[in-house]
PDB file of N, CA and C in Angstrom:
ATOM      1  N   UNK A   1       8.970   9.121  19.409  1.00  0.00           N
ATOM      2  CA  UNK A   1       8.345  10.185  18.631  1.00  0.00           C
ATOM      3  C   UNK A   1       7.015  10.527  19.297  1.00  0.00           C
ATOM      4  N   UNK A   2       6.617  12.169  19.669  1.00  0.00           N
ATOM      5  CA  UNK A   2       5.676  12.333  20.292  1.00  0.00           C
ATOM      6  C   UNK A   2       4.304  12.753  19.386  1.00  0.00           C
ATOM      7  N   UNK A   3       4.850  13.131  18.643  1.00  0.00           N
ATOM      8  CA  UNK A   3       3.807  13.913  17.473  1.00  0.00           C
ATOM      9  C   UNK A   3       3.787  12.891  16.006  1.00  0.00           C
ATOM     10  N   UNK A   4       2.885  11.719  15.967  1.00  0.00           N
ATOM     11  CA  UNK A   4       2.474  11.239  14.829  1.00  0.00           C
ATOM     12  C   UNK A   4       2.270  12.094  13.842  1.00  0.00           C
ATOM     13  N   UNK A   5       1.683  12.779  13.835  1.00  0.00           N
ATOM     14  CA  UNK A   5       0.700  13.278  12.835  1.00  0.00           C
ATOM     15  C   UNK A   5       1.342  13.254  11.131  1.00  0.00           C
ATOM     16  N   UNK A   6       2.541  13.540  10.596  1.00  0.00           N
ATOM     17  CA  UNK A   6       3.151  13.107   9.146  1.00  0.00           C
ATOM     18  C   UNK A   6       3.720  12.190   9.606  1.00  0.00           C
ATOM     19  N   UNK A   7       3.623  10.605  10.226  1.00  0.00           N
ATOM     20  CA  UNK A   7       3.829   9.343  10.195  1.00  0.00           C
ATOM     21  C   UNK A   7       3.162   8.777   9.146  1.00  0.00           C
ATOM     22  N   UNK A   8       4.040   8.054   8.225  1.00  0.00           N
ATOM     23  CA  UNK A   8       3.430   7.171   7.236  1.00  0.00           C
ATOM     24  C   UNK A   8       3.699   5.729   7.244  1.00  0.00           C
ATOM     25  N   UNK A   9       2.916   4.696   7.224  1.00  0.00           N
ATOM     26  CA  UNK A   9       3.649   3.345   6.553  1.00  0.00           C
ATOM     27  C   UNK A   9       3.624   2.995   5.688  1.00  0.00           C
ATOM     28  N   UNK A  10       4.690   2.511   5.109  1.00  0.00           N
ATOM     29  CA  UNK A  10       4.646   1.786   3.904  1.00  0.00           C
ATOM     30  C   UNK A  10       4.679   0.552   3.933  1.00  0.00           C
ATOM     31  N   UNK A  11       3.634   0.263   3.025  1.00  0.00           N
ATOM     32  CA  UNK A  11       2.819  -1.059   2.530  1.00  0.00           C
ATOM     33  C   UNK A  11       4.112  -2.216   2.941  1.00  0.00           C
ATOM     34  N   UNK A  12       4.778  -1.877   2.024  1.00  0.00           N
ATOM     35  CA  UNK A  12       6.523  -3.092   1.600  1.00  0.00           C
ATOM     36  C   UNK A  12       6.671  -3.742   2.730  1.00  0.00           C
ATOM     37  N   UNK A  13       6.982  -2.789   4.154  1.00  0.00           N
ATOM     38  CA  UNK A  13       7.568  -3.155   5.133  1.00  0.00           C
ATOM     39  C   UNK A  13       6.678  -4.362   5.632  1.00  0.00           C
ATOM     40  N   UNK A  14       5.412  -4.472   5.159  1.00  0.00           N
ATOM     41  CA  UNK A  14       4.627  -5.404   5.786  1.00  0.00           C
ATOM     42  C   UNK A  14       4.114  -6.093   4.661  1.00  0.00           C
ATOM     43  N   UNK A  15       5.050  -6.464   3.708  1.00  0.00           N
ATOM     44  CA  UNK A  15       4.557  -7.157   2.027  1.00  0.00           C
ATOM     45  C   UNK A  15       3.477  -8.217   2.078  1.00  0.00           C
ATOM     46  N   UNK A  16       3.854  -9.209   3.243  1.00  0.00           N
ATOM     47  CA  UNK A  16       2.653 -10.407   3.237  1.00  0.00           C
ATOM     48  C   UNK A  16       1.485 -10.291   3.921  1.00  0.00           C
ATOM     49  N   UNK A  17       1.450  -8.540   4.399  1.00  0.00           N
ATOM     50  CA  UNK A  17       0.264  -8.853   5.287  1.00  0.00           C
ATOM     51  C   UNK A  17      -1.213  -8.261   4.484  1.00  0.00           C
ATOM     52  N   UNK A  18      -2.237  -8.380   4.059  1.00  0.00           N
ATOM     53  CA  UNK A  18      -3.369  -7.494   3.225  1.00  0.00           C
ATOM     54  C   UNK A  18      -3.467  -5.999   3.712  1.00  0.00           C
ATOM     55  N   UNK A  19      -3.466  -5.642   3.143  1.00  0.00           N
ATOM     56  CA  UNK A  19      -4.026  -4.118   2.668  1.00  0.00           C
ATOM     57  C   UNK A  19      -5.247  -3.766   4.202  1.00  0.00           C
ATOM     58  N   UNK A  20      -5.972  -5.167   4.438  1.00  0.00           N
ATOM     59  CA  UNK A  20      -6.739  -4.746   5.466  1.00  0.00           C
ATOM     60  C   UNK A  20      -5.949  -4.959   6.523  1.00  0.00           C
ATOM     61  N   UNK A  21      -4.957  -5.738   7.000  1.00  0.00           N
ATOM     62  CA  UNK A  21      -4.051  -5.749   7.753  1.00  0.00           C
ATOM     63  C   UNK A  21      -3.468  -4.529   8.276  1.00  0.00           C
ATOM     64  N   UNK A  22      -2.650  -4.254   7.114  1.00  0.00           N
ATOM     65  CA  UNK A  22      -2.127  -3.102   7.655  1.00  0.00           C
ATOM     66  C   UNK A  22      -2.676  -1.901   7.637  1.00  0.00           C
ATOM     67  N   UNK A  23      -4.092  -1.730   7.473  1.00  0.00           N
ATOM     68  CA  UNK A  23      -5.086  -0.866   7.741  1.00  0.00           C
ATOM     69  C   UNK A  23      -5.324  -0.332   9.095  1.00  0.00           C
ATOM     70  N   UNK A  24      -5.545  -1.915   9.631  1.00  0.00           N
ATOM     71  CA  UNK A  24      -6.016  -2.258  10.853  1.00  0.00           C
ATOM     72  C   UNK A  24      -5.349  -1.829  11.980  1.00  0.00           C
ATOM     73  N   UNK A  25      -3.773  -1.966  11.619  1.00  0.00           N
ATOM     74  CA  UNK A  25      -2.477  -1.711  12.380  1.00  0.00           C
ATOM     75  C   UNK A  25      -1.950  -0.785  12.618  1.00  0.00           C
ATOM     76  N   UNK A  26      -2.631   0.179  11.314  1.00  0.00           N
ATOM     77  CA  UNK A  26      -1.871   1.554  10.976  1.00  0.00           C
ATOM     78  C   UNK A  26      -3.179   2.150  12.384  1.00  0.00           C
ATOM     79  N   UNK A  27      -4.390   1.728  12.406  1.00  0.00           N
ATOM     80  CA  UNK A  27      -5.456   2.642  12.753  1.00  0.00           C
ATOM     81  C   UNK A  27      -5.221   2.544  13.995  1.00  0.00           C
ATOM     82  N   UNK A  28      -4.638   1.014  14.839  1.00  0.00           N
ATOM     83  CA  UNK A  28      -4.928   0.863  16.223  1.00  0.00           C
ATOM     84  C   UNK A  28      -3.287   1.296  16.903  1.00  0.00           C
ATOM     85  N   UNK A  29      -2.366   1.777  16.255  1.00  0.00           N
ATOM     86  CA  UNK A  29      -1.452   2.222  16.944  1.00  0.00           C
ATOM     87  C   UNK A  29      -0.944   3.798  16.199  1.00  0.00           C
ATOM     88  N   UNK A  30      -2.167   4.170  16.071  1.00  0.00           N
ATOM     89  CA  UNK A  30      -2.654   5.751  15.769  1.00  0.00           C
ATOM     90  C   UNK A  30      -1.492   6.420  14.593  1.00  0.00           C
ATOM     91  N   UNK A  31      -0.991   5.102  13.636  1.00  0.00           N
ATOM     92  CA  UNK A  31      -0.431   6.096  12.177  1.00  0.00           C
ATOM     93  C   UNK A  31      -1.583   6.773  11.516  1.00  0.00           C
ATOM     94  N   UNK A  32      -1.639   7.491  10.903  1.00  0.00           N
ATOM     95  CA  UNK A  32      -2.552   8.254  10.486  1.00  0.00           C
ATOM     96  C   UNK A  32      -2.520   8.204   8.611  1.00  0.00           C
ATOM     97  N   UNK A  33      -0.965   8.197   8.073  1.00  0.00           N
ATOM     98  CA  UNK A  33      -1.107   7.517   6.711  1.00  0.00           C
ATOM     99  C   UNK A  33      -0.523   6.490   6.202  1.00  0.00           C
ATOM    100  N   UNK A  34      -1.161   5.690   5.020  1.00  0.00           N
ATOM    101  CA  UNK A  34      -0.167   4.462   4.596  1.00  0.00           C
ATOM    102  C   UNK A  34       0.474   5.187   3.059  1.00  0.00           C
ATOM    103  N   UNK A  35       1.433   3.813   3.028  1.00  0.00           N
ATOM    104  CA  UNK A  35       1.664   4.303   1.350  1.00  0.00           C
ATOM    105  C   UNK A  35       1.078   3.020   0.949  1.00  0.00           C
ATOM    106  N   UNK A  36       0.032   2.658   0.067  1.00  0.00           N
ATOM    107  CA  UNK A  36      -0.226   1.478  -0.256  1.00  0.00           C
ATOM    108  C   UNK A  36       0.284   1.174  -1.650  1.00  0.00           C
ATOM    109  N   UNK A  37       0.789   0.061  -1.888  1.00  0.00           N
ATOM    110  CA  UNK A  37       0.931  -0.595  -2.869  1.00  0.00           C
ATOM    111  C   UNK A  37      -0.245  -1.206  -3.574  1.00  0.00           C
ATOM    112  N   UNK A  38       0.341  -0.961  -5.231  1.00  0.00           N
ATOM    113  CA  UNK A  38      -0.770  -1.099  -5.951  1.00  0.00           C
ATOM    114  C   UNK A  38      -1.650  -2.281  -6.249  1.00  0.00           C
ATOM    115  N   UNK A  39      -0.576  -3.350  -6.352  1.00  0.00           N
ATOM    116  CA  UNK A  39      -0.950  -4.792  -6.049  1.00  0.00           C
ATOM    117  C   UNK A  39      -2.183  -5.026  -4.972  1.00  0.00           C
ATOM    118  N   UNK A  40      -1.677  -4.729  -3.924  1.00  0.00           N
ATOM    119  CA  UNK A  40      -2.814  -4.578  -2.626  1.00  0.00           C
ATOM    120  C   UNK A  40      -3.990  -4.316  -2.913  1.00  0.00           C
ATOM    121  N   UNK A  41      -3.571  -2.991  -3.416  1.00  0.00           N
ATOM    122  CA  UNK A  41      -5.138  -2.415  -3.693  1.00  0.00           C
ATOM    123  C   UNK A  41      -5.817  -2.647  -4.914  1.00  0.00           C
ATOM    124  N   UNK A  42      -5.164  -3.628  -5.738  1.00  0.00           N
ATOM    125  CA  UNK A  42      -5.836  -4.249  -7.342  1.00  0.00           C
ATOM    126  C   UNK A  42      -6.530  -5.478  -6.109  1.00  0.00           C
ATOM    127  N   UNK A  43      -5.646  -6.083  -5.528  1.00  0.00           N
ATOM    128  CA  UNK A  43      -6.015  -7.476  -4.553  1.00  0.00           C
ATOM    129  C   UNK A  43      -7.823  -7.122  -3.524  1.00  0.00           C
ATOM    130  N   UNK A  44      -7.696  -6.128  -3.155  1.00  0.00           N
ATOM    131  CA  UNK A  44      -8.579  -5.571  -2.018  1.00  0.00           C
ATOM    132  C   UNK A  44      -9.412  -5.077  -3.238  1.00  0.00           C
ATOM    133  N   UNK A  45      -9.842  -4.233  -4.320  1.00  0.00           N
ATOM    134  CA  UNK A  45     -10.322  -3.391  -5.027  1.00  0.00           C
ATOM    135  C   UNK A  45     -10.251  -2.099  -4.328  1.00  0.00           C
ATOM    136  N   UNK A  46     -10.143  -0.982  -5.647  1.00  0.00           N
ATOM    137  CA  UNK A  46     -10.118   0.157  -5.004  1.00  0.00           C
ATOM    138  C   UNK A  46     -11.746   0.502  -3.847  1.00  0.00           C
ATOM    139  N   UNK A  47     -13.022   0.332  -4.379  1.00  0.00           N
ATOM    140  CA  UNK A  47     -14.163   0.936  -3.662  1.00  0.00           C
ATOM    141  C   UNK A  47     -13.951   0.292  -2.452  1.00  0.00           C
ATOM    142  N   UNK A  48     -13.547  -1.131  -2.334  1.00  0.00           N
ATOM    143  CA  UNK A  48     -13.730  -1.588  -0.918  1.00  0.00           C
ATOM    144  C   UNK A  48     -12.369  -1.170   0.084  1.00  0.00           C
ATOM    145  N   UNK A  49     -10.874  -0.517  -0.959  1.00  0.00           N
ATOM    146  CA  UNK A  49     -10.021  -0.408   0.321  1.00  0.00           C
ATOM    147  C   UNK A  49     -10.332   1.209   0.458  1.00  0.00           C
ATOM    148  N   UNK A  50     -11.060   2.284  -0.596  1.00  0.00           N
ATOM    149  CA  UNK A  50     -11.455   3.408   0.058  1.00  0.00           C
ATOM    150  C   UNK A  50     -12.491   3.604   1.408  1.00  0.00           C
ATOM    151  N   UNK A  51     -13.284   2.419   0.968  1.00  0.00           N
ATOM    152  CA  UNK A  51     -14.019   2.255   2.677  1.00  0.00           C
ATOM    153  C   UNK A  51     -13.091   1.654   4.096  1.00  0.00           C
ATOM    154  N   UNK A  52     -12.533   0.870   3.393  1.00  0.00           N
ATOM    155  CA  UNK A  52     -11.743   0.655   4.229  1.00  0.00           C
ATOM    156  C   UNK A  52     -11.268   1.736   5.276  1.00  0.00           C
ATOM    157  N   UNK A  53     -10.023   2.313   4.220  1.00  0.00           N
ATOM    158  CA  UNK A  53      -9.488   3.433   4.735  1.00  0.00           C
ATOM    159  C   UNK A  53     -10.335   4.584   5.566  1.00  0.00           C
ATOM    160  N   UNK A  54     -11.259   5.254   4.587  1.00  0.00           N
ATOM    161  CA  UNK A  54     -12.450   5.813   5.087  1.00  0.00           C
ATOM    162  C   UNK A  54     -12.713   5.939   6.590  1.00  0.00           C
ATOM    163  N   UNK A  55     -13.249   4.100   7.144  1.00  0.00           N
ATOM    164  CA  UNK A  55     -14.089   3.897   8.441  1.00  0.00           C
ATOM    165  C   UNK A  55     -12.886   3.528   9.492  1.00  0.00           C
ATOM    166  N   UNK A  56     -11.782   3.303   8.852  1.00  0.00           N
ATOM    167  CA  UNK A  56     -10.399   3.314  10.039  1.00  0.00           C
ATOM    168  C   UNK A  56     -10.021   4.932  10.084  1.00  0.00           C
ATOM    169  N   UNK A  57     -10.264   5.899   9.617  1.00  0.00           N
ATOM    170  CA  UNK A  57      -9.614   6.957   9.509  1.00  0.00           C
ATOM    171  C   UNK A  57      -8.027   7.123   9.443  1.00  0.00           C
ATOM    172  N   UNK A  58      -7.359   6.196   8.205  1.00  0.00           N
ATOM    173  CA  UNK A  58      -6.498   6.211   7.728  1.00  0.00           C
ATOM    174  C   UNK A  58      -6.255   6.992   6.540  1.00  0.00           C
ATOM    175  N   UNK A  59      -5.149   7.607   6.185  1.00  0.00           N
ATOM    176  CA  UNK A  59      -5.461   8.168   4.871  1.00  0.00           C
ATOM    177  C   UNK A  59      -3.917   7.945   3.770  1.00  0.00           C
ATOM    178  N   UNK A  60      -4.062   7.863   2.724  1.00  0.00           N
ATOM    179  CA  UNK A  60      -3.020   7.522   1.670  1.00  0.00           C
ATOM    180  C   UNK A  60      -2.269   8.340   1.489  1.00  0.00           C
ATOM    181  N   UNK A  61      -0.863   8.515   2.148  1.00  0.00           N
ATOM    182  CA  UNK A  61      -0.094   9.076   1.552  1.00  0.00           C
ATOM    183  C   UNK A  61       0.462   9.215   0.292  1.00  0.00           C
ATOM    184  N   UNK A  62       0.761   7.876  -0.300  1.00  0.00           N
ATOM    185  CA  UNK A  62       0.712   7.856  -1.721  1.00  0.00           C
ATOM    186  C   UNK A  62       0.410   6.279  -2.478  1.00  0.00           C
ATOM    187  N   UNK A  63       0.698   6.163  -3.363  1.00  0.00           N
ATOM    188  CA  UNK A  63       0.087   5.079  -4.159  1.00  0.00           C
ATOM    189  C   UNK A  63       1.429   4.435  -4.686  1.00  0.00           C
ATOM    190  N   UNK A  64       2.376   3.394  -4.335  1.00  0.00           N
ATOM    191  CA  UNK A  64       3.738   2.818  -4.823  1.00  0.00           C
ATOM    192  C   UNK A  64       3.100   1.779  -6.116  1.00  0.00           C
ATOM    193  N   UNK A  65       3.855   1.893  -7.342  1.00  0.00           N
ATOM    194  CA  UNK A  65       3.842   1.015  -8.351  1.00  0.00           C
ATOM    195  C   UNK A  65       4.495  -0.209  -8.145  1.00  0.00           C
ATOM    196  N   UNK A  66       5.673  -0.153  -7.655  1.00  0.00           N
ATOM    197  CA  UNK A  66       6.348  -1.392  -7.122  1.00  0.00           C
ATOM    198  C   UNK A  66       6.913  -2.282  -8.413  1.00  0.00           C
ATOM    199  N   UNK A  67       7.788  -3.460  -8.368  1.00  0.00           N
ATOM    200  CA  UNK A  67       8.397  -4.201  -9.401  1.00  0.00           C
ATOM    201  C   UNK A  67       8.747  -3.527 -10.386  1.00  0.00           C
ATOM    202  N   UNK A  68       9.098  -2.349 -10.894  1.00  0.00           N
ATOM    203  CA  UNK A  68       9.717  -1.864 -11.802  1.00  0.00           C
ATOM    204  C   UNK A  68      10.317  -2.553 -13.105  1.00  0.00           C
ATOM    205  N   UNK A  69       8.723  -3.670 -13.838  1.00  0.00           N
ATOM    206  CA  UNK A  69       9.267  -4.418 -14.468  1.00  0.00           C
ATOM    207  C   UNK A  69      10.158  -5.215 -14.482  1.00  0.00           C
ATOM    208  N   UNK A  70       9.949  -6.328 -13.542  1.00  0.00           N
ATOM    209  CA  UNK A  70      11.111  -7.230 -13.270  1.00  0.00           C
ATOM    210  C   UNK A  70      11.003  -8.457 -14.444  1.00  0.00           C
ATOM    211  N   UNK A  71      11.981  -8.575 -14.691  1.00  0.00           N
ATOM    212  CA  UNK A  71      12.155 -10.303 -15.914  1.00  0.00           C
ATOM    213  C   UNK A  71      13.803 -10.580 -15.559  1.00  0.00           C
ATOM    214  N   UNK A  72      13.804 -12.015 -15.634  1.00  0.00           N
ATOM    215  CA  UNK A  72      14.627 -12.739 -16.307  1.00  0.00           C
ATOM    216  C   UNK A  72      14.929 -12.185 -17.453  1.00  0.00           C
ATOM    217  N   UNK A  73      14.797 -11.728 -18.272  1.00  0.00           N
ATOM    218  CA  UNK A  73      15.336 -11.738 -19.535  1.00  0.00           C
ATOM    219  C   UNK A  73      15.233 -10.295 -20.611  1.00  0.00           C
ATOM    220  N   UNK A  74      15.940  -9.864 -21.662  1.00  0.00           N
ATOM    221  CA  UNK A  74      15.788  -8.324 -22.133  1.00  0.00           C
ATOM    222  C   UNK A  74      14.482  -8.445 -22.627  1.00  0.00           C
ATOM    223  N   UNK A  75      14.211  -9.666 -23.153  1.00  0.00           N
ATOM    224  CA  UNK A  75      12.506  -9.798 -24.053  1.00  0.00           C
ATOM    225  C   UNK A  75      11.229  -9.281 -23.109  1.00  0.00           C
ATOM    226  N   UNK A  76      11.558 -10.593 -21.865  1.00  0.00           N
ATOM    227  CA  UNK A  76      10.429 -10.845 -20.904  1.00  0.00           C
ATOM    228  C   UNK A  76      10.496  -9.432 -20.373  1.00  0.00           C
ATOM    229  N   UNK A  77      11.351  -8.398 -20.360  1.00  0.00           N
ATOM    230  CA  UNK A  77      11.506  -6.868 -19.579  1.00  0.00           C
ATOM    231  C   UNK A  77      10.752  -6.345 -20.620  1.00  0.00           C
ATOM    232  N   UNK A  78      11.137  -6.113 -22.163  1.00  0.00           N
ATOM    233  CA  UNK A  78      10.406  -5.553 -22.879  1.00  0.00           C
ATOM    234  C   UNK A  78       9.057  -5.706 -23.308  1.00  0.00           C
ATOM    235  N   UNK A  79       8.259  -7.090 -23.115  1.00  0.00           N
ATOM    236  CA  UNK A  79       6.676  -7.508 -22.923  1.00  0.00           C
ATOM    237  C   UNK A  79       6.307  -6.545 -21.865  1.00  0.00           C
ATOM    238  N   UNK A  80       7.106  -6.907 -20.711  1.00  0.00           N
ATOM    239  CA  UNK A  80       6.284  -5.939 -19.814  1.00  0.00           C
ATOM    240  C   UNK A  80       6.344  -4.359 -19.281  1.00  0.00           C
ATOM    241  N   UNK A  81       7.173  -4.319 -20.295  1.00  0.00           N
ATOM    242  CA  UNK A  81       6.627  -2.546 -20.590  1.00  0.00           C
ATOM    243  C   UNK A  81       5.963  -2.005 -21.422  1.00  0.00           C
ATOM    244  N   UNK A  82       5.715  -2.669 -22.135  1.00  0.00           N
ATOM    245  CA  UNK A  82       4.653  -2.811 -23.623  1.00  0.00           C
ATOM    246  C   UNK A  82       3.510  -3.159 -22.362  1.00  0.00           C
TER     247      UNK A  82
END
């Protein structure tokens, strides 16, 4: 692919690595957006992964919720949609 420029990554593909990780990765092999997961960015806080992003000149394609309420069980599913 010669033309990055609507290249995105998503967070998932790189689940164990931090938010600054794949910041870092996205910036030095010239992706230009991530999709970050929300976890990540509760983990990182938002003010520090907007600088983040910011001073790598990365930018968010979008924001993934991720786990779609996962349980064992109909209860433990319904707590966590409440």
């Amino acid at each position: 692919m010669d033309d990055l420029a609507r290249l995105s990554f998503n967070q998932i593909t790189a689940e164990r690595a931090s938010l600054k990780q794949v910041v870092d990765a996205c910036a030095r092999h010239g992706v230009p957006y991530v999709a970050v997961w929300r976890d990540k960015l509760v983990e990182l806080g938002v003010k520090a992964a907007a600088s983040l992003l910011r001073d790598a000149g990365v930018r968010v394609s979008s924001v993934c919720r991720g786990g779609m309420f996962p349980a064992a069980t109909r209860e433990e599913r319904a707590a966590r949609i409440e």
